[in-house]
PDB file of N, CA and C in Angstrom:
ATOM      1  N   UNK A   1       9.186  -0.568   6.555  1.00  0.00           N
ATOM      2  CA  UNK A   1       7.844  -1.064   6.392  1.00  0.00           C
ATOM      3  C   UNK A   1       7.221  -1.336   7.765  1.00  0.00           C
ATOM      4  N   UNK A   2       7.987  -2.006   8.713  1.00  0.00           N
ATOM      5  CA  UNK A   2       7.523  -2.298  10.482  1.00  0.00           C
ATOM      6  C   UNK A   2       7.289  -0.518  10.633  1.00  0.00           C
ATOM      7  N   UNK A   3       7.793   0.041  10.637  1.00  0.00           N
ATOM      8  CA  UNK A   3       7.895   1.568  11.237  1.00  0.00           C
ATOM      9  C   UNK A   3       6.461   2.063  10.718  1.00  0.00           C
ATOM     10  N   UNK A   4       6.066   1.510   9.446  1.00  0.00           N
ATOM     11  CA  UNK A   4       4.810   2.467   8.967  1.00  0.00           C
ATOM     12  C   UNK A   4       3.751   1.598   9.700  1.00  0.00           C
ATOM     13  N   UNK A   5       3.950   0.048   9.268  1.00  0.00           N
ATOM     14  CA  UNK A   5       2.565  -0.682  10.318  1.00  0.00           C
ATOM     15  C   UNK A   5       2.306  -0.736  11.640  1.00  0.00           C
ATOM     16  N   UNK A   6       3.707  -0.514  12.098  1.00  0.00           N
ATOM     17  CA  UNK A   6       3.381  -0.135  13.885  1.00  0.00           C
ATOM     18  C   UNK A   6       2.245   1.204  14.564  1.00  0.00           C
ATOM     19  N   UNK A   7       2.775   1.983  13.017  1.00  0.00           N
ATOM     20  CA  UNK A   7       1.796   3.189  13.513  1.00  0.00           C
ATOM     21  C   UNK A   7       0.428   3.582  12.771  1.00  0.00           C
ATOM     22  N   UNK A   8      -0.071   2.007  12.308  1.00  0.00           N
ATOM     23  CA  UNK A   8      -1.273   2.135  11.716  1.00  0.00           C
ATOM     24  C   UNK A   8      -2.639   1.792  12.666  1.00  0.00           C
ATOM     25  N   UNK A   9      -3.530   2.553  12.988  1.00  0.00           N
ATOM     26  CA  UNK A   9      -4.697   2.233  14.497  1.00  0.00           C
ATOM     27  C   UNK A   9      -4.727   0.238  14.247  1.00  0.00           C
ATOM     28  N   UNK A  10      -4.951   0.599  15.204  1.00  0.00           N
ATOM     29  CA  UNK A  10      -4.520  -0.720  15.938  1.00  0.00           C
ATOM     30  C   UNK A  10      -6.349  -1.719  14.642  1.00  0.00           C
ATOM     31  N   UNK A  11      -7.115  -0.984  14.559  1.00  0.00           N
ATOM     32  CA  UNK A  11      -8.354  -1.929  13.703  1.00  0.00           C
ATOM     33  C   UNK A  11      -7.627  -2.075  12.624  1.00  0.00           C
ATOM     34  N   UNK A  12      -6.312  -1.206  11.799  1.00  0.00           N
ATOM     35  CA  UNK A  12      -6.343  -1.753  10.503  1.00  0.00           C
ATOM     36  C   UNK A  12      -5.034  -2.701  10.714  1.00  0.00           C
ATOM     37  N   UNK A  13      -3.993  -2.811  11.612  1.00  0.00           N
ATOM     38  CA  UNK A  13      -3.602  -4.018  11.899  1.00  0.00           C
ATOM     39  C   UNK A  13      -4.181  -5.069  12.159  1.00  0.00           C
ATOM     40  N   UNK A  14      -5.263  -5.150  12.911  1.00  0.00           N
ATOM     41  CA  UNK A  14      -5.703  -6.367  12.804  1.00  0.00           C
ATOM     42  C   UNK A  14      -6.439  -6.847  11.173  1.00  0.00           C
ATOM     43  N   UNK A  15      -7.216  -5.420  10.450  1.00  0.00           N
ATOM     44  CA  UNK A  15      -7.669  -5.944   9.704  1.00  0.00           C
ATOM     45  C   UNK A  15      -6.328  -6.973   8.875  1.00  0.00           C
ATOM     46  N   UNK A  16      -5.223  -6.319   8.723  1.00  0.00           N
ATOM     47  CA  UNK A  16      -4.363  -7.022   7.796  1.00  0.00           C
ATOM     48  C   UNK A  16      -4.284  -8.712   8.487  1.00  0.00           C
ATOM     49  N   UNK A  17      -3.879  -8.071   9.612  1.00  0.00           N
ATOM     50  CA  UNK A  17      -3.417  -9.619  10.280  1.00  0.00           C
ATOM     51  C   UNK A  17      -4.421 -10.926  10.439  1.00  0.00           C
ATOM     52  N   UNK A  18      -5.790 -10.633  10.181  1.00  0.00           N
ATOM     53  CA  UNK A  18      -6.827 -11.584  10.104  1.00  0.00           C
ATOM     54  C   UNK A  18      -7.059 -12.158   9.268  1.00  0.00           C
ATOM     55  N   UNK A  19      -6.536 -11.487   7.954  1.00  0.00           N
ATOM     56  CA  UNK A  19      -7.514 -11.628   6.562  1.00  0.00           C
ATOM     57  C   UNK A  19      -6.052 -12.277   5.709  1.00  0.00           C
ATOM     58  N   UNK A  20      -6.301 -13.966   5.130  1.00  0.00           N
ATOM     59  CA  UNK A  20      -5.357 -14.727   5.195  1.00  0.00           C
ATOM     60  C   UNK A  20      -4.766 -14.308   3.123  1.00  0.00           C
ATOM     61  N   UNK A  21      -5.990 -13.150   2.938  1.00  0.00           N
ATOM     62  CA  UNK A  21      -5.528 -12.911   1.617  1.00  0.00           C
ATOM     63  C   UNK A  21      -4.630 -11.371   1.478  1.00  0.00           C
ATOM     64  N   UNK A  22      -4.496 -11.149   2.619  1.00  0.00           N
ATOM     65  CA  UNK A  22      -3.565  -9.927   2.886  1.00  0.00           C
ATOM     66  C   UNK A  22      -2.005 -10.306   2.747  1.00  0.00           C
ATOM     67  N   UNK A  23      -1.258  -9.883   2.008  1.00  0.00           N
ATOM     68  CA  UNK A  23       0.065 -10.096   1.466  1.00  0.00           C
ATOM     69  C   UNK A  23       0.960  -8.705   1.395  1.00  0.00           C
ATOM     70  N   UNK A  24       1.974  -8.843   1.555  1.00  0.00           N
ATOM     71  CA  UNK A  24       3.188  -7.886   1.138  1.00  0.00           C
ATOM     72  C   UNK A  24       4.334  -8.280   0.306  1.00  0.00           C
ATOM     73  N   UNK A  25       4.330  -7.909  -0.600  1.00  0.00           N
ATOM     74  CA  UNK A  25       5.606  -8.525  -1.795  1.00  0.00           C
ATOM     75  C   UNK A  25       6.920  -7.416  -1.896  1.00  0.00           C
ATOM     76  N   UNK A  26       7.849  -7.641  -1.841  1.00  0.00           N
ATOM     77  CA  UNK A  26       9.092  -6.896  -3.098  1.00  0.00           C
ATOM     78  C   UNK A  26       8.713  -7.344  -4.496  1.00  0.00           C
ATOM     79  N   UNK A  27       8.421  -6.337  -4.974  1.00  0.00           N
ATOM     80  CA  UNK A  27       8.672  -6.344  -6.439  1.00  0.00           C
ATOM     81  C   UNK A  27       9.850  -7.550  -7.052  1.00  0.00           C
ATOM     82  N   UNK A  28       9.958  -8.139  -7.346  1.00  0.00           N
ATOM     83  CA  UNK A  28      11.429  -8.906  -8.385  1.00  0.00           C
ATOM     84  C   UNK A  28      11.292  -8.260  -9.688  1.00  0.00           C
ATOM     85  N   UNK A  29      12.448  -7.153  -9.268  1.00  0.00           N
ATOM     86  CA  UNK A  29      12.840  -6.777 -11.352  1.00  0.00           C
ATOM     87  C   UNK A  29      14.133  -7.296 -11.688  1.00  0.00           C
ATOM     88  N   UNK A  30      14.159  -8.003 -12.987  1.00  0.00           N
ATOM     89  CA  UNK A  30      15.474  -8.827 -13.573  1.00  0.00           C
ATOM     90  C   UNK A  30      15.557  -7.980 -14.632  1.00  0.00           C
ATOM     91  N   UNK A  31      16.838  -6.640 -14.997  1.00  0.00           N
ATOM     92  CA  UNK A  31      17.083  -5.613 -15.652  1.00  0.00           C
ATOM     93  C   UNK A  31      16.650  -7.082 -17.566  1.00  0.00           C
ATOM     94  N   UNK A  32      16.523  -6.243 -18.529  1.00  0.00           N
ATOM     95  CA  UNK A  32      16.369  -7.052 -19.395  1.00  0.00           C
ATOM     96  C   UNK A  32      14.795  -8.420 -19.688  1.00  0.00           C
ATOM     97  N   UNK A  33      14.411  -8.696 -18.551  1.00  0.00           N
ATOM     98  CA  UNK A  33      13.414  -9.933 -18.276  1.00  0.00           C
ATOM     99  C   UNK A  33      12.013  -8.971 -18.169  1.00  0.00           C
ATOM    100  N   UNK A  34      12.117  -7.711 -17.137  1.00  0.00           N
ATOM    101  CA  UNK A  34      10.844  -7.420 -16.346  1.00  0.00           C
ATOM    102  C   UNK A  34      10.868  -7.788 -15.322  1.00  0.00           C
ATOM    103  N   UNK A  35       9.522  -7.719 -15.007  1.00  0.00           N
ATOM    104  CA  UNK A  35       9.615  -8.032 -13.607  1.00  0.00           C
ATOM    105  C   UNK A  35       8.053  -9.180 -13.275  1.00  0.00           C
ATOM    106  N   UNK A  36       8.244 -10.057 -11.991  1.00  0.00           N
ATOM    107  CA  UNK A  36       7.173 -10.770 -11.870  1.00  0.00           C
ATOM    108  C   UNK A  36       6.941 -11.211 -10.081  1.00  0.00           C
ATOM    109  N   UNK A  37       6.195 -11.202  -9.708  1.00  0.00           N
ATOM    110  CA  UNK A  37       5.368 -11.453  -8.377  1.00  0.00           C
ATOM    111  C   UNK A  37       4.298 -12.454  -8.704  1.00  0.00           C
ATOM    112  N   UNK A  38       3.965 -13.339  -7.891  1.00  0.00           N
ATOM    113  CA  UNK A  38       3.099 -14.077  -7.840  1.00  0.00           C
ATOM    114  C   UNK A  38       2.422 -14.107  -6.349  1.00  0.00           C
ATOM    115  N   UNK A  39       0.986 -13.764  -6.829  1.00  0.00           N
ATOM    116  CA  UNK A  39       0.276 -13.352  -5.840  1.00  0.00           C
ATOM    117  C   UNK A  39      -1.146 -14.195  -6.081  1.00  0.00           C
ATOM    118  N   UNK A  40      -2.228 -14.544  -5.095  1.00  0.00           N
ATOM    119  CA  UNK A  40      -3.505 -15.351  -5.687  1.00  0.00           C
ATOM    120  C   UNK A  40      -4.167 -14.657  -6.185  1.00  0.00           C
ATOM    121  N   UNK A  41      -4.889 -15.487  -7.250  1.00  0.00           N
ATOM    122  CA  UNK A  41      -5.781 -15.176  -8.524  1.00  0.00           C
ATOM    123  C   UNK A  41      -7.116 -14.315  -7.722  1.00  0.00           C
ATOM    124  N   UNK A  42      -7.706 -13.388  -8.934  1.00  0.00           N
ATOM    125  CA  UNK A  42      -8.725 -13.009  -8.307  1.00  0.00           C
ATOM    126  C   UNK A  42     -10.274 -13.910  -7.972  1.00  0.00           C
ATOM    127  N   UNK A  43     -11.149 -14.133  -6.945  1.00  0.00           N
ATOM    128  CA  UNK A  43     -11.729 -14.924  -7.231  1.00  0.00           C
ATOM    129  C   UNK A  43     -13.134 -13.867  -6.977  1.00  0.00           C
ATOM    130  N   UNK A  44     -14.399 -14.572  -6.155  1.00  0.00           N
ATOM    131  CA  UNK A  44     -15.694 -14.246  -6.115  1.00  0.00           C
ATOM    132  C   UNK A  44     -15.123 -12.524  -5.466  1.00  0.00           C
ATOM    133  N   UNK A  45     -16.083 -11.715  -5.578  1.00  0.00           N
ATOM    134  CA  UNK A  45     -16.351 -10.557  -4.634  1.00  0.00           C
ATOM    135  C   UNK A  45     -15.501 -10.579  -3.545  1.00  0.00           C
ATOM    136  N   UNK A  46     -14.682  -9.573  -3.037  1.00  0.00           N
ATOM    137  CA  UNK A  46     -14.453 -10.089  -1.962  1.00  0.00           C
ATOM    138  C   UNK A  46     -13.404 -10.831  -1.245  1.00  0.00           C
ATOM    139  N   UNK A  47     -12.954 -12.117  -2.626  1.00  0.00           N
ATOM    140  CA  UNK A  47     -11.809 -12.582  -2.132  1.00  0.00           C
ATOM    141  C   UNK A  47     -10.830 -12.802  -2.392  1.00  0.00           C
ATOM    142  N   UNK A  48     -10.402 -11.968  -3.477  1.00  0.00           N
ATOM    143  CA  UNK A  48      -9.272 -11.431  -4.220  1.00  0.00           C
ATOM    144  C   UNK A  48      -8.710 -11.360  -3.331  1.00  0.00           C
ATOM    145  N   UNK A  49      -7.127 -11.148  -4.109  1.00  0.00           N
ATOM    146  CA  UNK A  49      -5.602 -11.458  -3.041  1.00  0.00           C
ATOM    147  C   UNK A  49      -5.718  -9.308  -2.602  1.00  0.00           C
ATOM    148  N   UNK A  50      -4.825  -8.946  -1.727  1.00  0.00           N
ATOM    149  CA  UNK A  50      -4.852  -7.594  -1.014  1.00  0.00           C
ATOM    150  C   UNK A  50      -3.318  -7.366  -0.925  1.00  0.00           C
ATOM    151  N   UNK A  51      -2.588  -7.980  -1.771  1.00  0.00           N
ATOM    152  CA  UNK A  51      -1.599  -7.387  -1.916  1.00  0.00           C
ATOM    153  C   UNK A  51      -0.685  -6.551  -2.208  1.00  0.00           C
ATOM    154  N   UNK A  52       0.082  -5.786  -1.045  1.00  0.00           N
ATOM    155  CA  UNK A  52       0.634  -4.554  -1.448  1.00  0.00           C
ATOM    156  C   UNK A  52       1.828  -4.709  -1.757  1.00  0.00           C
ATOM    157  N   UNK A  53       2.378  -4.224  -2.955  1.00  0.00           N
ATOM    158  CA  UNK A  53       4.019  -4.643  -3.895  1.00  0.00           C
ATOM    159  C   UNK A  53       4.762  -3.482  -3.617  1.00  0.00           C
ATOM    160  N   UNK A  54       5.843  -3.701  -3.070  1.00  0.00           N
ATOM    161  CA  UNK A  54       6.201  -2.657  -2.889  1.00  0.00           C
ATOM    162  C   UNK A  54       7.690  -2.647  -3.650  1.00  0.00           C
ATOM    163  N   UNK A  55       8.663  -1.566  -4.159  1.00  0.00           N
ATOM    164  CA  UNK A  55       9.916  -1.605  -4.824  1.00  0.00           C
ATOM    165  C   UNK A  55      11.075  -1.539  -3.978  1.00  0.00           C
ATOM    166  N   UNK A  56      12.125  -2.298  -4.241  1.00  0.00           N
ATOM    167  CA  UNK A  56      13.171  -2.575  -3.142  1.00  0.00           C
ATOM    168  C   UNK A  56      14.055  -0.814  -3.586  1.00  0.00           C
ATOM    169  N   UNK A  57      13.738  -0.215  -4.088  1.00  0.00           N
ATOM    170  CA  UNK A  57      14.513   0.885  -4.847  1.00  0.00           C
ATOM    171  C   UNK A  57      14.081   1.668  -3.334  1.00  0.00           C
ATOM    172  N   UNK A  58      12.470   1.686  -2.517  1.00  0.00           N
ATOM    173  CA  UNK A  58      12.286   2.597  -1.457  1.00  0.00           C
ATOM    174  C   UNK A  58      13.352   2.926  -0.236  1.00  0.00           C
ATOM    175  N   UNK A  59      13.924   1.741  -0.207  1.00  0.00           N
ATOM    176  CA  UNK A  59      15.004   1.602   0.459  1.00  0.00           C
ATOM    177  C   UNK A  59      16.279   2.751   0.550  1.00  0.00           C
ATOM    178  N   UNK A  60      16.241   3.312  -0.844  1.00  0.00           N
ATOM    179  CA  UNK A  60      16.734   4.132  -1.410  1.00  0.00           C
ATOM    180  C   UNK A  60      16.307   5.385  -1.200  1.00  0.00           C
ATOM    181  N   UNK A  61      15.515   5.657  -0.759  1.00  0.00           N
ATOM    182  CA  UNK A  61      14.326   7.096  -0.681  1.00  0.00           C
ATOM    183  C   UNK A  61      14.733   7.885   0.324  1.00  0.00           C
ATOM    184  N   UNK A  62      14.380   8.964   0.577  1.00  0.00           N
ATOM    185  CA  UNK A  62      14.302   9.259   1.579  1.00  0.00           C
ATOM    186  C   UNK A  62      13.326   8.802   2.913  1.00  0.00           C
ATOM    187  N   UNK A  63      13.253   8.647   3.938  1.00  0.00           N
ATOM    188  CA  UNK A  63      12.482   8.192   4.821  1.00  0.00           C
ATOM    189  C   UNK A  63      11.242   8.801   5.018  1.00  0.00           C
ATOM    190  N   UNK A  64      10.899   9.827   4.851  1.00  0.00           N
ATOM    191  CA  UNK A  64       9.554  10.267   4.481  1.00  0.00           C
ATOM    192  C   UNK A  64       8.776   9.692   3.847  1.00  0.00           C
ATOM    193  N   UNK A  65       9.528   9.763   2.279  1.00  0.00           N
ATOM    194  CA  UNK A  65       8.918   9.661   1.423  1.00  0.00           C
ATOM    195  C   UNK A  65       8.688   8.633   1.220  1.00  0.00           C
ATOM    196  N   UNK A  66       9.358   7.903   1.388  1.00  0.00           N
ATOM    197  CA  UNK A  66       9.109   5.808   1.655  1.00  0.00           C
ATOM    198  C   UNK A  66       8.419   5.441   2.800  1.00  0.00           C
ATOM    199  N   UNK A  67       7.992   6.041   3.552  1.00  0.00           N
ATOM    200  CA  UNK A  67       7.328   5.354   5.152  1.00  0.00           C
ATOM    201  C   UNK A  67       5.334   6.122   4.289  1.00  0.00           C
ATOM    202  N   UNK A  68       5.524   7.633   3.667  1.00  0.00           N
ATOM    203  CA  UNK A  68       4.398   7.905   2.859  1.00  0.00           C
ATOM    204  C   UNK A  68       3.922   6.684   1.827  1.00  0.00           C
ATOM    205  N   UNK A  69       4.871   6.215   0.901  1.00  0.00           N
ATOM    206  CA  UNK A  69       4.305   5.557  -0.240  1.00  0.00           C
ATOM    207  C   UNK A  69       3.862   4.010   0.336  1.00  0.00           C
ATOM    208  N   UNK A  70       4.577   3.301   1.520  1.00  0.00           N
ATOM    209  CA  UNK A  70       4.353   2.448   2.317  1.00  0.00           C
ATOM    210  C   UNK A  70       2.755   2.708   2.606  1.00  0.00           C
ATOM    211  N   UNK A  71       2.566   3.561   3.743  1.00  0.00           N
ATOM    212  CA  UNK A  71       1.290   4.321   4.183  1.00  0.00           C
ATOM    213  C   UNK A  71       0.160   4.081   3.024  1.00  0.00           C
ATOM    214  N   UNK A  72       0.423   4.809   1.689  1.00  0.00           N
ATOM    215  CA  UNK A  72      -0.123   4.891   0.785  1.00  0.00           C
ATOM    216  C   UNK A  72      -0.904   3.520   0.404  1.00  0.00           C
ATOM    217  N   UNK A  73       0.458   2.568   0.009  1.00  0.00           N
ATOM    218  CA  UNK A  73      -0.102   1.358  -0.041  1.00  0.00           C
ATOM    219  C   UNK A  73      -0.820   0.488   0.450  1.00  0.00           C
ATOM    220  N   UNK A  74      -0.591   0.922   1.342  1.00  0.00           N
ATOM    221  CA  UNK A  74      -1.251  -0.208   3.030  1.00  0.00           C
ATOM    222  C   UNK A  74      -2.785   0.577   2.856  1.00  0.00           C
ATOM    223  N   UNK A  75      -2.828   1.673   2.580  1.00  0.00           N
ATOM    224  CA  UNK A  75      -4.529   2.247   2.453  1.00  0.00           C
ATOM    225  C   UNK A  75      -5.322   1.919   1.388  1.00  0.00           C
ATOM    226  N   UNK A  76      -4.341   1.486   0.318  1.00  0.00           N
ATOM    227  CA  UNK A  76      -5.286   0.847  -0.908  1.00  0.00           C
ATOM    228  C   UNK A  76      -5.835  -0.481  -0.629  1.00  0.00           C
ATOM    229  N   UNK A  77      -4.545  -0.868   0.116  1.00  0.00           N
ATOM    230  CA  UNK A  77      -5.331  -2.517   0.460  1.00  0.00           C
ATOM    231  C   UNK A  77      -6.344  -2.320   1.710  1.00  0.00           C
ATOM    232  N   UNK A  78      -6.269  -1.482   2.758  1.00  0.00           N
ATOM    233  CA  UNK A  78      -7.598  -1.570   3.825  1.00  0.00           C
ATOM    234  C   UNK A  78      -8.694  -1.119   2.639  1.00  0.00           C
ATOM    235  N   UNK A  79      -8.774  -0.507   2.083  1.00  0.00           N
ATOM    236  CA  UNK A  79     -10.060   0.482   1.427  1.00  0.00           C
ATOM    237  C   UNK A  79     -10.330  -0.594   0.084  1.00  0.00           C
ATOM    238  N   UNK A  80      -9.695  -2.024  -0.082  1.00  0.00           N
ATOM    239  CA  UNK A  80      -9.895  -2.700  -1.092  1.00  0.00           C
ATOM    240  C   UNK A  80     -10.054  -1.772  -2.653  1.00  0.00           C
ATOM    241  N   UNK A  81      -8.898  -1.205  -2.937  1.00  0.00           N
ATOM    242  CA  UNK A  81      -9.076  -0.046  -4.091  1.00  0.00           C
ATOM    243  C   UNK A  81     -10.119   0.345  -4.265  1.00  0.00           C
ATOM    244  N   UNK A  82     -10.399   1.128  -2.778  1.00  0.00           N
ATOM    245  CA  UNK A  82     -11.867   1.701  -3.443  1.00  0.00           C
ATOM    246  C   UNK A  82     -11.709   2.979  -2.871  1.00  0.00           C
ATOM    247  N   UNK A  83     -13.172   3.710  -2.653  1.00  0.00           N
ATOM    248  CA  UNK A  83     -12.614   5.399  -1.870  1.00  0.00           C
ATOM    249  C   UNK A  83     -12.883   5.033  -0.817  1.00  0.00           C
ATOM    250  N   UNK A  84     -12.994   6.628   0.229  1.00  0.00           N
ATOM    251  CA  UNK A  84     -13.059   6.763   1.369  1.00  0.00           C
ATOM    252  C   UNK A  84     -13.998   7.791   1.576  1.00  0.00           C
ATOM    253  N   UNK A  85     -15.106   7.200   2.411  1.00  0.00           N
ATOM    254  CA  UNK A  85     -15.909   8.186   2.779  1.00  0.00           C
ATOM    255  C   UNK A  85     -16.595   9.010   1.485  1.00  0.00           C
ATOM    256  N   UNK A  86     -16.560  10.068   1.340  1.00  0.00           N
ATOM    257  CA  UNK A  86     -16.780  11.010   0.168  1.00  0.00           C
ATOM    258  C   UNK A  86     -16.214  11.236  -0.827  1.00  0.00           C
ATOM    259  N   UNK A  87     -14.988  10.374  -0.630  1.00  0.00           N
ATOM    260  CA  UNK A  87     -14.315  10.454  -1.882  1.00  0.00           C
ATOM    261  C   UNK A  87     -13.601   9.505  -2.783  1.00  0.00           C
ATOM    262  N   UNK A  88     -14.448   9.139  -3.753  1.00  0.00           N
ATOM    263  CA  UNK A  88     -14.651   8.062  -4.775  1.00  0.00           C
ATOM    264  C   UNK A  88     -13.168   7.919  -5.717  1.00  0.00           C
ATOM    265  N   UNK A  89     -11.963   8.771  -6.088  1.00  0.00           N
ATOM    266  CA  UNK A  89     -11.365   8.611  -6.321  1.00  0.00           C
ATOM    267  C   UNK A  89     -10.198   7.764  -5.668  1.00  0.00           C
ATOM    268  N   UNK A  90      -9.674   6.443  -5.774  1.00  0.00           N
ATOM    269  CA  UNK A  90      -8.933   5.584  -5.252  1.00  0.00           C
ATOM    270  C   UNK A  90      -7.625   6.384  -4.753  1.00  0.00           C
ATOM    271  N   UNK A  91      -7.280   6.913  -5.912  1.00  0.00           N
ATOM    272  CA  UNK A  91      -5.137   7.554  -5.507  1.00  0.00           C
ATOM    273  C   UNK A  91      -5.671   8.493  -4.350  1.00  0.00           C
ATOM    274  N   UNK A  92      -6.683   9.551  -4.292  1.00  0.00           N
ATOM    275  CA  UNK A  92      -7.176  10.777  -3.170  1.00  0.00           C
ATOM    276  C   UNK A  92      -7.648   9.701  -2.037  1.00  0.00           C
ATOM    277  N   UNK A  93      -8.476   8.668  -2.105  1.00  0.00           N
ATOM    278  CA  UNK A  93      -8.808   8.074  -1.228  1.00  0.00           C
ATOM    279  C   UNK A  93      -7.571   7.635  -0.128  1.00  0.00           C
ATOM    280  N   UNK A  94      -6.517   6.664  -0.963  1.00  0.00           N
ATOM    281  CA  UNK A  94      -5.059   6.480   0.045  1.00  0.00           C
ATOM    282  C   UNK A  94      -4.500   7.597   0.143  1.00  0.00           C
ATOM    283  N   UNK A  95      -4.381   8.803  -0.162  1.00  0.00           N
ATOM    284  CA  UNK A  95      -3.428  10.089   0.267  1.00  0.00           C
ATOM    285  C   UNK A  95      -4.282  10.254   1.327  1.00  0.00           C
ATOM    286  N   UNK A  96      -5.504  10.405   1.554  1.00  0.00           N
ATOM    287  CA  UNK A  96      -6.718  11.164   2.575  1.00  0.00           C
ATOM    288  C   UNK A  96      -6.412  10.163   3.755  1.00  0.00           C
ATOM    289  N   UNK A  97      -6.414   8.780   3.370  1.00  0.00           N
ATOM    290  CA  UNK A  97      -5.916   7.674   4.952  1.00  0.00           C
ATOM    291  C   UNK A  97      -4.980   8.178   5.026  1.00  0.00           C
ATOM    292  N   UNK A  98      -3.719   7.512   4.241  1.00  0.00           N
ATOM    293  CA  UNK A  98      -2.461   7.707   4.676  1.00  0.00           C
ATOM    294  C   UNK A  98      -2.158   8.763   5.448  1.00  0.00           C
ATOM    295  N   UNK A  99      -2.540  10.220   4.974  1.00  0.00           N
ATOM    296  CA  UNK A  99      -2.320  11.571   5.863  1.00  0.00           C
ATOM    297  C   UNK A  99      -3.252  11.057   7.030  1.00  0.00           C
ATOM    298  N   UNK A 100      -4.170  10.916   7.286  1.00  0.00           N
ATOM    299  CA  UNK A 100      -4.816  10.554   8.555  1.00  0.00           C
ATOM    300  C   UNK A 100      -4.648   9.684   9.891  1.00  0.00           C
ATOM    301  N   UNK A 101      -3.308   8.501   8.561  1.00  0.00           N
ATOM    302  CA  UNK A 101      -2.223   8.097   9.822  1.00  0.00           C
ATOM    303  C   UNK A 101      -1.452   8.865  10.401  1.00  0.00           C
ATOM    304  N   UNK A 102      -1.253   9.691   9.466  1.00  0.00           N
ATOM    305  CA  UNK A 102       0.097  10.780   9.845  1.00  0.00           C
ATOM    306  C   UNK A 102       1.278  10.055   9.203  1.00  0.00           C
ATOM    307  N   UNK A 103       0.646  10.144   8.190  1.00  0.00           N
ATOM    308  CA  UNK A 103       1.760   9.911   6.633  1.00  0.00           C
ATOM    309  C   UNK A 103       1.471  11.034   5.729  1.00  0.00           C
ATOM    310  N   UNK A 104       2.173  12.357   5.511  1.00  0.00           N
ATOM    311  CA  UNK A 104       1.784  13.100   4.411  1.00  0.00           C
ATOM    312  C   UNK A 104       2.995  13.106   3.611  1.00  0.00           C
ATOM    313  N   UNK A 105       1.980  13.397   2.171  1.00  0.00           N
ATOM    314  CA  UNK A 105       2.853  13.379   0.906  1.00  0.00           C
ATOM    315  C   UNK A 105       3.921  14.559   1.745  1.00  0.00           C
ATOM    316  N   UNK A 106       5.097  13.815   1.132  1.00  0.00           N
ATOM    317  CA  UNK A 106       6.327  15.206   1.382  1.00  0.00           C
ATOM    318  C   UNK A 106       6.115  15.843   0.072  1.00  0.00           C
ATOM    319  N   UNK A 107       6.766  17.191   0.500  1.00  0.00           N
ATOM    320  CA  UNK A 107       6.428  18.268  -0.442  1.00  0.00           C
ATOM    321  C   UNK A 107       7.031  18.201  -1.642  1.00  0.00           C
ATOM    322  N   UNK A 108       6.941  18.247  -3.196  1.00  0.00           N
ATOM    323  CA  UNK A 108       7.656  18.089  -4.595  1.00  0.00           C
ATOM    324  C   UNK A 108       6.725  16.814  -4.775  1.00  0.00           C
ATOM    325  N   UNK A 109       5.457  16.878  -4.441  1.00  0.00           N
ATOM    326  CA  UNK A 109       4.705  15.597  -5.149  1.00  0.00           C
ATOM    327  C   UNK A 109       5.022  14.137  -5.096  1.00  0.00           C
ATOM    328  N   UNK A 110       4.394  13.483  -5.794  1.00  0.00           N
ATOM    329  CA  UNK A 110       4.529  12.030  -5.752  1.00  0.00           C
ATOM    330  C   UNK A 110       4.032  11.762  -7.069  1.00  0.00           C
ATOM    331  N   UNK A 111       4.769  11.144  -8.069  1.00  0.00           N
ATOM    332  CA  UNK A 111       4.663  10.568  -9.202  1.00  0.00           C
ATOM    333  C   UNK A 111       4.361   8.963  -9.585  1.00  0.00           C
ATOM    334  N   UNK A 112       2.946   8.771  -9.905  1.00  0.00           N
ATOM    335  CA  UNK A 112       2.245   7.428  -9.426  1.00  0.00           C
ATOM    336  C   UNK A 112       3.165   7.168 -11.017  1.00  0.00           C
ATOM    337  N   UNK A 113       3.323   5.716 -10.847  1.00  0.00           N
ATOM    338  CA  UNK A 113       3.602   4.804 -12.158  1.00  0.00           C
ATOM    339  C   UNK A 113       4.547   3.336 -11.279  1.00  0.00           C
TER     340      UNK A 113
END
């Protein structure tokens, strides 16, 4: 996760590092229970929590493909789930940053869920 934010331009580190509703979680899954994170409630416009959840399973990944879905994440929270530029679709919006960090999807896709 350090490896993907070190190499994010230096404006969207700070954006994270300024903004006191910017968060990073592990997932907690208890096999049988589900799973639960606690993160702050949404409030006015604006100041909803920006937290990116990420699964301790990435660990597991290959390094590409986990430093990509990292990337990925970290672009939903700068772009506040929204698009980029011209393109209004949220999932295309973080693939279009993320590759622009120089995070691209590795090849055999990426299966959102």
């Amino acid at each position: 996760m350090i490896a993907v934010l070190e190499r994010l331009p230096e404006l969207v580190q700070r954006d994270f590092h300024d903004d006191p509703r910017f968060r990073i979680a592990l997932e907690k899954f208890v096999p049988g229970e589900g799973w639960s994170l606690w993160m702050a409630s949404p409030g006015p416009v604006g100041s909803g929590s920006r937290c990116v959840v990420l699964r301790p399973k990435l660990a597991d990944c290959p390094e590409a493909f986990a430093h990509y879905v990292i990337a990925h994440e970290f672009a939903h929270a700068h772009l506040h789930n929204g698009g980029w530029g011209e393109i209004t679709d949220i999932e295309e919006a973080a693939d279009a940053l993320a590759a622009s960090w120089g995070f691209l999807q590795p090849m055999g896709g990426f299966v959102r869920g």
